[in-house]
PDB file of N, CA and C in Angstrom:
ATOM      1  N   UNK A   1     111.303  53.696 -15.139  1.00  0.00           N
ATOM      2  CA  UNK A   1     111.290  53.649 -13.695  1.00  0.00           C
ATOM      3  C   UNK A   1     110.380  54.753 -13.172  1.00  0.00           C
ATOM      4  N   UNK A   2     109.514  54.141 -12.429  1.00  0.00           N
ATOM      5  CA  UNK A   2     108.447  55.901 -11.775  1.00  0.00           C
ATOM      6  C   UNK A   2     108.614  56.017 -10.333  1.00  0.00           C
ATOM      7  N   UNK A   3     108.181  56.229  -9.620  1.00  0.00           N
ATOM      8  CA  UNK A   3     108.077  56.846  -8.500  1.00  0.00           C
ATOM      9  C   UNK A   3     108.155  56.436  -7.244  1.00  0.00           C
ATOM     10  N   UNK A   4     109.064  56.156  -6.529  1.00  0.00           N
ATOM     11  CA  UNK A   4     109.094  55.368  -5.062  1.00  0.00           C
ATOM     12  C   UNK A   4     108.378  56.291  -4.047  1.00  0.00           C
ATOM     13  N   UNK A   5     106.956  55.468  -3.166  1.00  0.00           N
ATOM     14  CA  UNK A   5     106.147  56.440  -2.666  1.00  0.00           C
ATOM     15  C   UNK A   5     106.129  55.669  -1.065  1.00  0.00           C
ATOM     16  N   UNK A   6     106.646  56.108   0.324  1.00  0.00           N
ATOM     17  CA  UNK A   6     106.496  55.773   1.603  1.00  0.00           C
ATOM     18  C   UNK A   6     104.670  55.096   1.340  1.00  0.00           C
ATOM     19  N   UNK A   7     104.649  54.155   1.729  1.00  0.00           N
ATOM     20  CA  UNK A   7     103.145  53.894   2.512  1.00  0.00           C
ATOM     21  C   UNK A   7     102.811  54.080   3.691  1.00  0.00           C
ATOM     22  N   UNK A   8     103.762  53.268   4.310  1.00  0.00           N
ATOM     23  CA  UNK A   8     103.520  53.102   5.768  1.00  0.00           C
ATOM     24  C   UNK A   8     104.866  52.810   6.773  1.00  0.00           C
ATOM     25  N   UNK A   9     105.148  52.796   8.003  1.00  0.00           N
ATOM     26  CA  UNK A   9     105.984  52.004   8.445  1.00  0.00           C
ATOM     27  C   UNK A   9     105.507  50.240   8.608  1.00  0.00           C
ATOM     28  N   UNK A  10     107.025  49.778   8.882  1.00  0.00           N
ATOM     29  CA  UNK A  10     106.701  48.383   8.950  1.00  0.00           C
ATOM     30  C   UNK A  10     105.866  47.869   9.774  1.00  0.00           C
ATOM     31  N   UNK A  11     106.004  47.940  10.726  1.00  0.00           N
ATOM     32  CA  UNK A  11     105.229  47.563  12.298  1.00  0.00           C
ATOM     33  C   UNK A  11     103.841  48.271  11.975  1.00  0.00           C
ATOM     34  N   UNK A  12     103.104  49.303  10.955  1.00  0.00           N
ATOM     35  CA  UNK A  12     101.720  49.760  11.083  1.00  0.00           C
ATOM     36  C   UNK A  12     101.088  48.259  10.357  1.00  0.00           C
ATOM     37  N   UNK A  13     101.538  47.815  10.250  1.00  0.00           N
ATOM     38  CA  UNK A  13     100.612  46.270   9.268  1.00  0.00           C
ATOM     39  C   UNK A  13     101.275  44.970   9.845  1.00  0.00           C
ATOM     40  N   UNK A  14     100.405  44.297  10.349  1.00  0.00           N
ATOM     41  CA  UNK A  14     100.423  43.115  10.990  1.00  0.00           C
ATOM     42  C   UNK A  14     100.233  41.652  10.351  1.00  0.00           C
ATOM     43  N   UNK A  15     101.154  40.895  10.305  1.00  0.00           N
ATOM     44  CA  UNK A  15     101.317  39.567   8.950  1.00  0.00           C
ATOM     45  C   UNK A  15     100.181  39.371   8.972  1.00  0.00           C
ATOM     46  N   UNK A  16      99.019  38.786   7.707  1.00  0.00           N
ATOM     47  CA  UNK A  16      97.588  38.830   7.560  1.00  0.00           C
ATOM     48  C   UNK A  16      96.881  39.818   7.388  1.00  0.00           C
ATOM     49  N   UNK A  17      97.371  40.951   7.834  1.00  0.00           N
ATOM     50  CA  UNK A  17      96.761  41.962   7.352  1.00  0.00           C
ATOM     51  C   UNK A  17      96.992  42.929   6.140  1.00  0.00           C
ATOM     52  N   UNK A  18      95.656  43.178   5.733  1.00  0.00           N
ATOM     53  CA  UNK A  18      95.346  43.866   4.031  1.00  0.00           C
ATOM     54  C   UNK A  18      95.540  45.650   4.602  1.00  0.00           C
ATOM     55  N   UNK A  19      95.851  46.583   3.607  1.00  0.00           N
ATOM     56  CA  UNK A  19      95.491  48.185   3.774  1.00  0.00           C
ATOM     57  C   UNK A  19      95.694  48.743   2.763  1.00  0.00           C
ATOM     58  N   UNK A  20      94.601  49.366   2.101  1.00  0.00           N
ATOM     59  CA  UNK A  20      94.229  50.075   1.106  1.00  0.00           C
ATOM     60  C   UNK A  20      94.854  51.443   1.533  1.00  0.00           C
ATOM     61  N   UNK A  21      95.518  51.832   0.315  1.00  0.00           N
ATOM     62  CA  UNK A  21      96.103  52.979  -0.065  1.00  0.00           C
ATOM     63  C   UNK A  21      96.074  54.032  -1.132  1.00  0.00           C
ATOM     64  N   UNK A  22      95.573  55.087  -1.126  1.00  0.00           N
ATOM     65  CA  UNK A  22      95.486  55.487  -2.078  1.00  0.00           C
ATOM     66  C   UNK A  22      96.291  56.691  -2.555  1.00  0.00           C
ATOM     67  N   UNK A  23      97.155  56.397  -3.967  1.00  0.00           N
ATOM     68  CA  UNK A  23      98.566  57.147  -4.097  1.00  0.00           C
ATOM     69  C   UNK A  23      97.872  58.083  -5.746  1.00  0.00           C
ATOM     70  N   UNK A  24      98.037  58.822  -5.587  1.00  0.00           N
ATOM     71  CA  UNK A  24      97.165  59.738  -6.923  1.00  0.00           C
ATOM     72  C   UNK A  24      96.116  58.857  -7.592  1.00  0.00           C
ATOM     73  N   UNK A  25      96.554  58.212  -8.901  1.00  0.00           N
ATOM     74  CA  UNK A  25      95.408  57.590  -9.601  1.00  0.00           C
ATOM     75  C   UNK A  25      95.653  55.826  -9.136  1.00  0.00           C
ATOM     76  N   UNK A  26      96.354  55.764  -8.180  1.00  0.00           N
ATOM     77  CA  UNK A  26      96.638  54.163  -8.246  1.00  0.00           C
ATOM     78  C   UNK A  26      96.184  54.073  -6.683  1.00  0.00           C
ATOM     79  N   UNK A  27      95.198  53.365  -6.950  1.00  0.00           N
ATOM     80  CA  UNK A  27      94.395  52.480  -5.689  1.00  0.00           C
ATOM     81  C   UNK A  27      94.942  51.417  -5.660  1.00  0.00           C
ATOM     82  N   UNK A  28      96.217  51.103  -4.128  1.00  0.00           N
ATOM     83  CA  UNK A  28      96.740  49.730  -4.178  1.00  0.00           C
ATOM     84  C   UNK A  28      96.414  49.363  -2.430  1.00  0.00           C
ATOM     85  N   UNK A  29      96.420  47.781  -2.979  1.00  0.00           N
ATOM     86  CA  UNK A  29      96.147  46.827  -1.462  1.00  0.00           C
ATOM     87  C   UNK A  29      97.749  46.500  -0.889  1.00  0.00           C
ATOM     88  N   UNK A  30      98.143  46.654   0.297  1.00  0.00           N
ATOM     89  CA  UNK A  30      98.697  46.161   0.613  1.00  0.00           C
ATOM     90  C   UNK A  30      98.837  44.900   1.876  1.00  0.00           C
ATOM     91  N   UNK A  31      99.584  44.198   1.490  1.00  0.00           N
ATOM     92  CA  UNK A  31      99.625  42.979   2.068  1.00  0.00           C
ATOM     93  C   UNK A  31     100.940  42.878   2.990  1.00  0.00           C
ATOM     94  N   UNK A  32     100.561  42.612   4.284  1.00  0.00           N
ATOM     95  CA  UNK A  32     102.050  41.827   4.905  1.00  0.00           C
ATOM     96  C   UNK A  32     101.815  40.094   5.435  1.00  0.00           C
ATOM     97  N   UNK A  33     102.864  39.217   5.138  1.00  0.00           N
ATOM     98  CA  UNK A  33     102.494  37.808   5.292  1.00  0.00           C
ATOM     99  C   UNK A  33     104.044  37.717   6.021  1.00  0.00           C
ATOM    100  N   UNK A  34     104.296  37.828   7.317  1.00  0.00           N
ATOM    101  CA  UNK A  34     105.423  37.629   8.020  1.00  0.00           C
ATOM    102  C   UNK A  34     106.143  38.729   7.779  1.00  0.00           C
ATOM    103  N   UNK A  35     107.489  38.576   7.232  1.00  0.00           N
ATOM    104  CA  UNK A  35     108.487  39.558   6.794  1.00  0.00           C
ATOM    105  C   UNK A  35     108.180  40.395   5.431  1.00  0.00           C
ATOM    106  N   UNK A  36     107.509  39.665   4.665  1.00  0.00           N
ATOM    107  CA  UNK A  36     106.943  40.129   3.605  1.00  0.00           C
ATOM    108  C   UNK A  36     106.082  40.936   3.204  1.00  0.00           C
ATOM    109  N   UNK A  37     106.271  42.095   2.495  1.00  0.00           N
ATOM    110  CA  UNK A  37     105.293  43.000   1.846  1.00  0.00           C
ATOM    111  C   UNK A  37     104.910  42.679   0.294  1.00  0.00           C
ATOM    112  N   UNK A  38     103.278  42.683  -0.068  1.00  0.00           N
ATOM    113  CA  UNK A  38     103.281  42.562  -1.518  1.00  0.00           C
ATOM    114  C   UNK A  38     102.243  43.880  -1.406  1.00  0.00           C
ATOM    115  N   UNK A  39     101.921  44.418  -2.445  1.00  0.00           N
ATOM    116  CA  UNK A  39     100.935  45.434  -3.173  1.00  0.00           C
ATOM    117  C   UNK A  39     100.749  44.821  -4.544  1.00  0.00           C
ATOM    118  N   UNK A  40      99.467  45.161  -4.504  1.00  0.00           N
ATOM    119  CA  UNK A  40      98.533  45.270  -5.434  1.00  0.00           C
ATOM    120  C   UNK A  40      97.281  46.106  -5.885  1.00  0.00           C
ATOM    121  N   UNK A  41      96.676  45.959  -7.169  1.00  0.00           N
ATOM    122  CA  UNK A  41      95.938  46.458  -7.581  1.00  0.00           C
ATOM    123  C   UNK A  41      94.748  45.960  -6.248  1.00  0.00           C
ATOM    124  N   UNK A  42      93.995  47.334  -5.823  1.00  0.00           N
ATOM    125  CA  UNK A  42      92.751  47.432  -4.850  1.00  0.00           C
ATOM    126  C   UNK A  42      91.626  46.774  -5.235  1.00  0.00           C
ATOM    127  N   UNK A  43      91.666  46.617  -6.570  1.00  0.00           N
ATOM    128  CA  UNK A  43      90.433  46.502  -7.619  1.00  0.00           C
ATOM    129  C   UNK A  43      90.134  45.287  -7.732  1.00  0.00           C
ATOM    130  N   UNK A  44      88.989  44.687  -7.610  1.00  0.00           N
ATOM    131  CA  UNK A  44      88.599  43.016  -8.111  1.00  0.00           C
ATOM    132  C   UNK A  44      88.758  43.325  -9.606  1.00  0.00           C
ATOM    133  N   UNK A  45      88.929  42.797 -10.154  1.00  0.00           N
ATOM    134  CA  UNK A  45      88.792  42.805 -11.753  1.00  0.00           C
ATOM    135  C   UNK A  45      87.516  42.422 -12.397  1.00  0.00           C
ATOM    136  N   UNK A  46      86.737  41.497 -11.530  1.00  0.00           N
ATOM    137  CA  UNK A  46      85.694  41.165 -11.753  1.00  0.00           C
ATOM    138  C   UNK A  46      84.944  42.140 -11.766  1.00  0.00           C
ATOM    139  N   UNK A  47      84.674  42.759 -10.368  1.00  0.00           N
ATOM    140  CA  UNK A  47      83.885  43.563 -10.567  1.00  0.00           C
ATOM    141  C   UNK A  47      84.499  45.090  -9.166  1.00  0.00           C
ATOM    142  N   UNK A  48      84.024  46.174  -8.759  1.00  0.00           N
ATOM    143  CA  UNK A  48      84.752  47.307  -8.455  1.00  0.00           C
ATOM    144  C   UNK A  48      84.671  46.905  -6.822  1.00  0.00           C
ATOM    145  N   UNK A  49      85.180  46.461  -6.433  1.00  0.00           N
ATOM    146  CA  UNK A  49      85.346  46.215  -5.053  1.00  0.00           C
ATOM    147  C   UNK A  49      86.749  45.981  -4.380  1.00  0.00           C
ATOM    148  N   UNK A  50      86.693  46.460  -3.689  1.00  0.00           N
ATOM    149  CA  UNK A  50      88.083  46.529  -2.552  1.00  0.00           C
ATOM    150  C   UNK A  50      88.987  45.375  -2.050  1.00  0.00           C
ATOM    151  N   UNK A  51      90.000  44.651  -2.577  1.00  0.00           N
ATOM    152  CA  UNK A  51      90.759  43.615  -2.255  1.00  0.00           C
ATOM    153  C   UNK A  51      91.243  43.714  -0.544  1.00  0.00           C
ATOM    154  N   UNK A  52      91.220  45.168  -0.278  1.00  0.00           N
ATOM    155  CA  UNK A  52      91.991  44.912   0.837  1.00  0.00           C
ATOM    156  C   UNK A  52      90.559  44.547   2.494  1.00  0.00           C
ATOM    157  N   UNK A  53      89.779  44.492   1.855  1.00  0.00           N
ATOM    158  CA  UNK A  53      88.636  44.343   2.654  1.00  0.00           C
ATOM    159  C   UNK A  53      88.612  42.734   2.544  1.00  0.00           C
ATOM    160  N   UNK A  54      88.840  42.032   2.203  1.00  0.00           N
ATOM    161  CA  UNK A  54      88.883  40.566   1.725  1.00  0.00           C
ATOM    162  C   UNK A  54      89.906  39.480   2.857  1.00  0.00           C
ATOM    163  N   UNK A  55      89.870  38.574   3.248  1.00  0.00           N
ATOM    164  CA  UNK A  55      90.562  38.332   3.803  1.00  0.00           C
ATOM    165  C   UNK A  55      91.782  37.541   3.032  1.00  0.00           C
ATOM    166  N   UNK A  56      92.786  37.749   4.254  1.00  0.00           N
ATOM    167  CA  UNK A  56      94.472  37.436   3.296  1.00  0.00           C
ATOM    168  C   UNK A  56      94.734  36.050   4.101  1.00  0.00           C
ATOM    169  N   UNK A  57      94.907  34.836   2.980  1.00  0.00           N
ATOM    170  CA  UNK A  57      95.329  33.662   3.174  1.00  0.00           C
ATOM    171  C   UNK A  57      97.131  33.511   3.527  1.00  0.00           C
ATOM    172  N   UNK A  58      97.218  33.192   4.644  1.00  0.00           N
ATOM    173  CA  UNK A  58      98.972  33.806   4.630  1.00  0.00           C
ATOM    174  C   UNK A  58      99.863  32.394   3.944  1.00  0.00           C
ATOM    175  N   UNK A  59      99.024  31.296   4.034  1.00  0.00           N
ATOM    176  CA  UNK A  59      99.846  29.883   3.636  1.00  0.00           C
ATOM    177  C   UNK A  59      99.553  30.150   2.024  1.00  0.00           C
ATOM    178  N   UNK A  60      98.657  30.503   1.518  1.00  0.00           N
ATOM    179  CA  UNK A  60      98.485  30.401  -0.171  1.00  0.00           C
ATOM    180  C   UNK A  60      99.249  31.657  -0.645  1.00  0.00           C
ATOM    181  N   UNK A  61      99.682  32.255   0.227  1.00  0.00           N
ATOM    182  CA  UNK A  61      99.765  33.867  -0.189  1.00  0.00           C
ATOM    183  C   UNK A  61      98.756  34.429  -0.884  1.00  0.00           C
ATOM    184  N   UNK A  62      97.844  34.303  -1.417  1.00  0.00           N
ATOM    185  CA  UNK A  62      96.294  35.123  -1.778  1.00  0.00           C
ATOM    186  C   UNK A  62      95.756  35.872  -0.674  1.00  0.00           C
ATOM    187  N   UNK A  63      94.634  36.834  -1.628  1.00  0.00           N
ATOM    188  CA  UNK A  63      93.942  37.793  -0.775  1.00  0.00           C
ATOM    189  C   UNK A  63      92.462  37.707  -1.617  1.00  0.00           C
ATOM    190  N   UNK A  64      91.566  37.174  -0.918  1.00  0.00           N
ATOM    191  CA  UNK A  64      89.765  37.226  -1.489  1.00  0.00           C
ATOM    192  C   UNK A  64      88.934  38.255  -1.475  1.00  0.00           C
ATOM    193  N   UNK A  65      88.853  38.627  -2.610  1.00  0.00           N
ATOM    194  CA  UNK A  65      87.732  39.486  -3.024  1.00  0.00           C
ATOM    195  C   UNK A  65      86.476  39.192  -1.795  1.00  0.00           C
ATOM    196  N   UNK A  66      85.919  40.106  -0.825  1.00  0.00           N
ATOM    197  CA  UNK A  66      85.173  39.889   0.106  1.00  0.00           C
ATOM    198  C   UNK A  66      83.938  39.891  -0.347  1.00  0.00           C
ATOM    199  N   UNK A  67      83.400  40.489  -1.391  1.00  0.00           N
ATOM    200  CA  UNK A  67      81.819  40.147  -2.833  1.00  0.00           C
ATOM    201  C   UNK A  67      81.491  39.330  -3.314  1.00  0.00           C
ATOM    202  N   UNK A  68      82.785  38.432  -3.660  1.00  0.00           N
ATOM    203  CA  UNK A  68      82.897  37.266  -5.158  1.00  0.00           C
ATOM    204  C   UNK A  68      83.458  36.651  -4.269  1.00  0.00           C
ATOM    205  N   UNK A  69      84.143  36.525  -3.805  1.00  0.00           N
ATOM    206  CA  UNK A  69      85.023  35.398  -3.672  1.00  0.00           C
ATOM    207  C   UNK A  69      86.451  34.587  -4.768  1.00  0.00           C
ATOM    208  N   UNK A  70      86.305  35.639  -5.795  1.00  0.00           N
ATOM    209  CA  UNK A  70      87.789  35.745  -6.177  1.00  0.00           C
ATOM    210  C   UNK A  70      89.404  35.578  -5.303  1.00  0.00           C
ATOM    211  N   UNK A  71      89.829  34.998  -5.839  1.00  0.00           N
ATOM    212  CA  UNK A  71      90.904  34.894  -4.754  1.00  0.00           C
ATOM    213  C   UNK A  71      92.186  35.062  -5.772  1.00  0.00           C
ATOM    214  N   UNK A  72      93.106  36.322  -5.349  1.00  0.00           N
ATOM    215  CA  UNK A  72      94.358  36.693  -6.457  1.00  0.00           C
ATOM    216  C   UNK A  72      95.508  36.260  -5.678  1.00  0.00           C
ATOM    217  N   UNK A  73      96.733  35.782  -6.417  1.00  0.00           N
ATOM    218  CA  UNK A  73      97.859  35.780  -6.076  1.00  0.00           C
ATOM    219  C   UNK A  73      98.730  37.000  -5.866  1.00  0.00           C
ATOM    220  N   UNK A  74      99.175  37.182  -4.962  1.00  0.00           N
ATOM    221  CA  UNK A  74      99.888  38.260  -4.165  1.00  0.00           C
ATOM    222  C   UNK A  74     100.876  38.132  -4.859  1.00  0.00           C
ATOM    223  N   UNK A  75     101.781  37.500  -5.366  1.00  0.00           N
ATOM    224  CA  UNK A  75     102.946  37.648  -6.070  1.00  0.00           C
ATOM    225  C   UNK A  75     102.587  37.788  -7.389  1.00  0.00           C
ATOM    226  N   UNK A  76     101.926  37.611  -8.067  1.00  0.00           N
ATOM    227  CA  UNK A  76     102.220  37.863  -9.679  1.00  0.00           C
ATOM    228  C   UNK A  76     100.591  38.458 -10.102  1.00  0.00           C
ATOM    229  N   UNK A  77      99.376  38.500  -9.018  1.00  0.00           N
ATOM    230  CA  UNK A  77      98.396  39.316  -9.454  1.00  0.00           C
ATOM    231  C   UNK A  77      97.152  38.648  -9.935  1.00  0.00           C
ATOM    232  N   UNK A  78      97.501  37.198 -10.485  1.00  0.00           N
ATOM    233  CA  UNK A  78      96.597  36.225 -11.027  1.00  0.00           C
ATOM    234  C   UNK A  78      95.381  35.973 -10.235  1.00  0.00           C
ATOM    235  N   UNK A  79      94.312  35.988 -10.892  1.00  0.00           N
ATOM    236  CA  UNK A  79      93.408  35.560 -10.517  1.00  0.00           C
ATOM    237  C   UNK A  79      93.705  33.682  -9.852  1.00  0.00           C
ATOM    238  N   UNK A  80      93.199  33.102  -8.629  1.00  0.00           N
ATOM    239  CA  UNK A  80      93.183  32.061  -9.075  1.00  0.00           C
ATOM    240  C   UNK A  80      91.987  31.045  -8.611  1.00  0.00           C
ATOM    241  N   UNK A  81      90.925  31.665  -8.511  1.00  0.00           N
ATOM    242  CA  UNK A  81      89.419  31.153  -9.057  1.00  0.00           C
ATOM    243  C   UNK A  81      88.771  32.296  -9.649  1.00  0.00           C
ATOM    244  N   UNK A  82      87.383  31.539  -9.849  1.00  0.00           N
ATOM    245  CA  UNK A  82      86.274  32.573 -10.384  1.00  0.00           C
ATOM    246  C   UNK A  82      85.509  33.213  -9.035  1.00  0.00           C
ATOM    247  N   UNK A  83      84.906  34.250  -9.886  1.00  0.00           N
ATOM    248  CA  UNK A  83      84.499  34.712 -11.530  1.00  0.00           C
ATOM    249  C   UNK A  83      85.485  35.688 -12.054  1.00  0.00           C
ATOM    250  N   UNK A  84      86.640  36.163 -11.117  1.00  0.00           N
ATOM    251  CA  UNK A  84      87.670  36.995 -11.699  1.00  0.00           C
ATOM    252  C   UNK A  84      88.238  36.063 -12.655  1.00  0.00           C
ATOM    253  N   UNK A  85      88.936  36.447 -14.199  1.00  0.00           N
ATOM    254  CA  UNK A  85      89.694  35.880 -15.134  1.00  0.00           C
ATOM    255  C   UNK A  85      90.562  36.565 -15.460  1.00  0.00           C
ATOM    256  N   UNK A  86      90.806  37.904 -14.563  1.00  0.00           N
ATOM    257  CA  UNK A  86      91.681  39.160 -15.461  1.00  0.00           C
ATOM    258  C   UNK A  86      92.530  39.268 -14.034  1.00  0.00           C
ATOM    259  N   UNK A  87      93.714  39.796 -14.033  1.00  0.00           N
ATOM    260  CA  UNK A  87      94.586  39.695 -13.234  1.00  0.00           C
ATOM    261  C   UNK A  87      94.906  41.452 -12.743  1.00  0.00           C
ATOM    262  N   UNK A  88      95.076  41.151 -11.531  1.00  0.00           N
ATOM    263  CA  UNK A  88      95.390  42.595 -11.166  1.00  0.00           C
ATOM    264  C   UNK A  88      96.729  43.379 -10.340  1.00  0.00           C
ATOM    265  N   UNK A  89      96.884  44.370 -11.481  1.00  0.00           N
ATOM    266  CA  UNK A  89      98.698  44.953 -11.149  1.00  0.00           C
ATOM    267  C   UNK A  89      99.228  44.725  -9.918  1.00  0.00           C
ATOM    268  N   UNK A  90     100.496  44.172  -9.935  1.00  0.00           N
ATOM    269  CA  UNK A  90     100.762  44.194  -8.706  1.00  0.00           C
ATOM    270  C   UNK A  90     102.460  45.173  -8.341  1.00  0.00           C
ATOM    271  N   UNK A  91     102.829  45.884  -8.024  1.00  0.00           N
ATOM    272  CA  UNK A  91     103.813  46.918  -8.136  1.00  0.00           C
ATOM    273  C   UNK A  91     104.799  45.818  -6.904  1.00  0.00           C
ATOM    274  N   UNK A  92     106.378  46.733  -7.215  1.00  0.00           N
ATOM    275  CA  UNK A  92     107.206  46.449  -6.450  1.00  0.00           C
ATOM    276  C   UNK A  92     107.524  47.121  -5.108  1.00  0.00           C
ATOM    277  N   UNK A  93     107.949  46.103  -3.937  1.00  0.00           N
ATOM    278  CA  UNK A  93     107.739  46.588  -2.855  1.00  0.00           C
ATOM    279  C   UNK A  93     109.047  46.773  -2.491  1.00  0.00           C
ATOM    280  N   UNK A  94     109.736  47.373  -1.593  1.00  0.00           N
ATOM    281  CA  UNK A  94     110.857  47.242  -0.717  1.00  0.00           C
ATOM    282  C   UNK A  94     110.974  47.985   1.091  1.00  0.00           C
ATOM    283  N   UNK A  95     111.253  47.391   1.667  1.00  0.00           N
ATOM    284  CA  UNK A  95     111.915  47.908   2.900  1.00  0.00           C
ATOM    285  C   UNK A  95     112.863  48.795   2.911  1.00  0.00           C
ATOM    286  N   UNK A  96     113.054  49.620   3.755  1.00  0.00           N
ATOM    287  CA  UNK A  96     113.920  50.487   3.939  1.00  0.00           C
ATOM    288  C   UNK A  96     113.756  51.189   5.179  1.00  0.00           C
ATOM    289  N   UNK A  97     114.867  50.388   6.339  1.00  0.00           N
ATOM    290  CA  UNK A  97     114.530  50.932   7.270  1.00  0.00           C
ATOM    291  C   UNK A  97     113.840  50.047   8.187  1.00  0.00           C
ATOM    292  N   UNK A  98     112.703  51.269   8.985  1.00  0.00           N
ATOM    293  CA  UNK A  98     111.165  50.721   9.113  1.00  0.00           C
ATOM    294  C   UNK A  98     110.176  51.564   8.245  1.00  0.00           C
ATOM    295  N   UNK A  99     110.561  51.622   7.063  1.00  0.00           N
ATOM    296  CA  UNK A  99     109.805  52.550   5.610  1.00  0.00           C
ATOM    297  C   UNK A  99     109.497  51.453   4.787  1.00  0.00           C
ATOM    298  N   UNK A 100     108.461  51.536   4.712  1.00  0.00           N
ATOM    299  CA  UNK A 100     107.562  50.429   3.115  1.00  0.00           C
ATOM    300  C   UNK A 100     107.438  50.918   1.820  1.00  0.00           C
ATOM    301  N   UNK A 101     107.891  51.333   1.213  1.00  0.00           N
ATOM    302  CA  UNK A 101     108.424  52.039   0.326  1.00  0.00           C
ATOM    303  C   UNK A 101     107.368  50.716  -1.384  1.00  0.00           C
ATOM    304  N   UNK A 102     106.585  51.934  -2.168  1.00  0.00           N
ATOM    305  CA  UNK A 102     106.167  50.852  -3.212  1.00  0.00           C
ATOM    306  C   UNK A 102     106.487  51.849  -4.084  1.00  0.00           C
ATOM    307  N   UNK A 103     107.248  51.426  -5.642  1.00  0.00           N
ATOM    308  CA  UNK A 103     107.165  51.676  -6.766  1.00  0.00           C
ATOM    309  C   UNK A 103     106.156  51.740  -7.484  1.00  0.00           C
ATOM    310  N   UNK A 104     105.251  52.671  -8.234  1.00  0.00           N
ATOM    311  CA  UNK A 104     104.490  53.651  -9.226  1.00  0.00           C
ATOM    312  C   UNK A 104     105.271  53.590 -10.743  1.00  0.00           C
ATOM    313  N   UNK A 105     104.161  52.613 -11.662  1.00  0.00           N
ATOM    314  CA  UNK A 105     104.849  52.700 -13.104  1.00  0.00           C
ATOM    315  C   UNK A 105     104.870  54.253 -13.547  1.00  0.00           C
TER     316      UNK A 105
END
């Protein structure tokens, strides 16, 4: 178990909207789609570019690489087109409060 780290409050992120965070060595995107928070790895896998700059599909739950056009699943990290094939971390989120609270392996 590692490290439960505040991001943000709830209300600072608006459903559809992406925000890059950066917590020591872990560059993560975060996502809100309604009530829902996901985080993820910031990183295209493809290649070094910023997920949270990409726009967030709120019906697919994905978020597109804004370079490539990669598009990852918000829940489990998967790539699910090209040219990404490698999948990127996606950590656990929780509420608390109005605290967004993400878990650090």
């Amino acid at each position: 178990m590692g490290d439960t780290v505040r991001l943000c409050g709830r209300d600072e992120l608006s459903s559809g909207e992406a925000r890059r965070f950066d917590i020591g060595a872990h560059r993560i995107a975060l996502v809100r789609i309604e009530d829902d928070f996901h985080a993820i790895g910031d990183i295209c896998s493809h290649e070094d570019y910023s997920l949270s700059e990409g726009e967030v599909l709120v019906d697919a739950c994905e978020i597109e690489c804004w370079k490539h056009g990669s598009m990852f699943d918000l829940v489990t990290g998967d790539p699910r087109s090209l040219p990404a094939t490698k999948p990127v971390p996606v950590y656990s989120v929780r509420v608390d409060g109005d605290d967004v609270l993400v878990e650090l392996p």
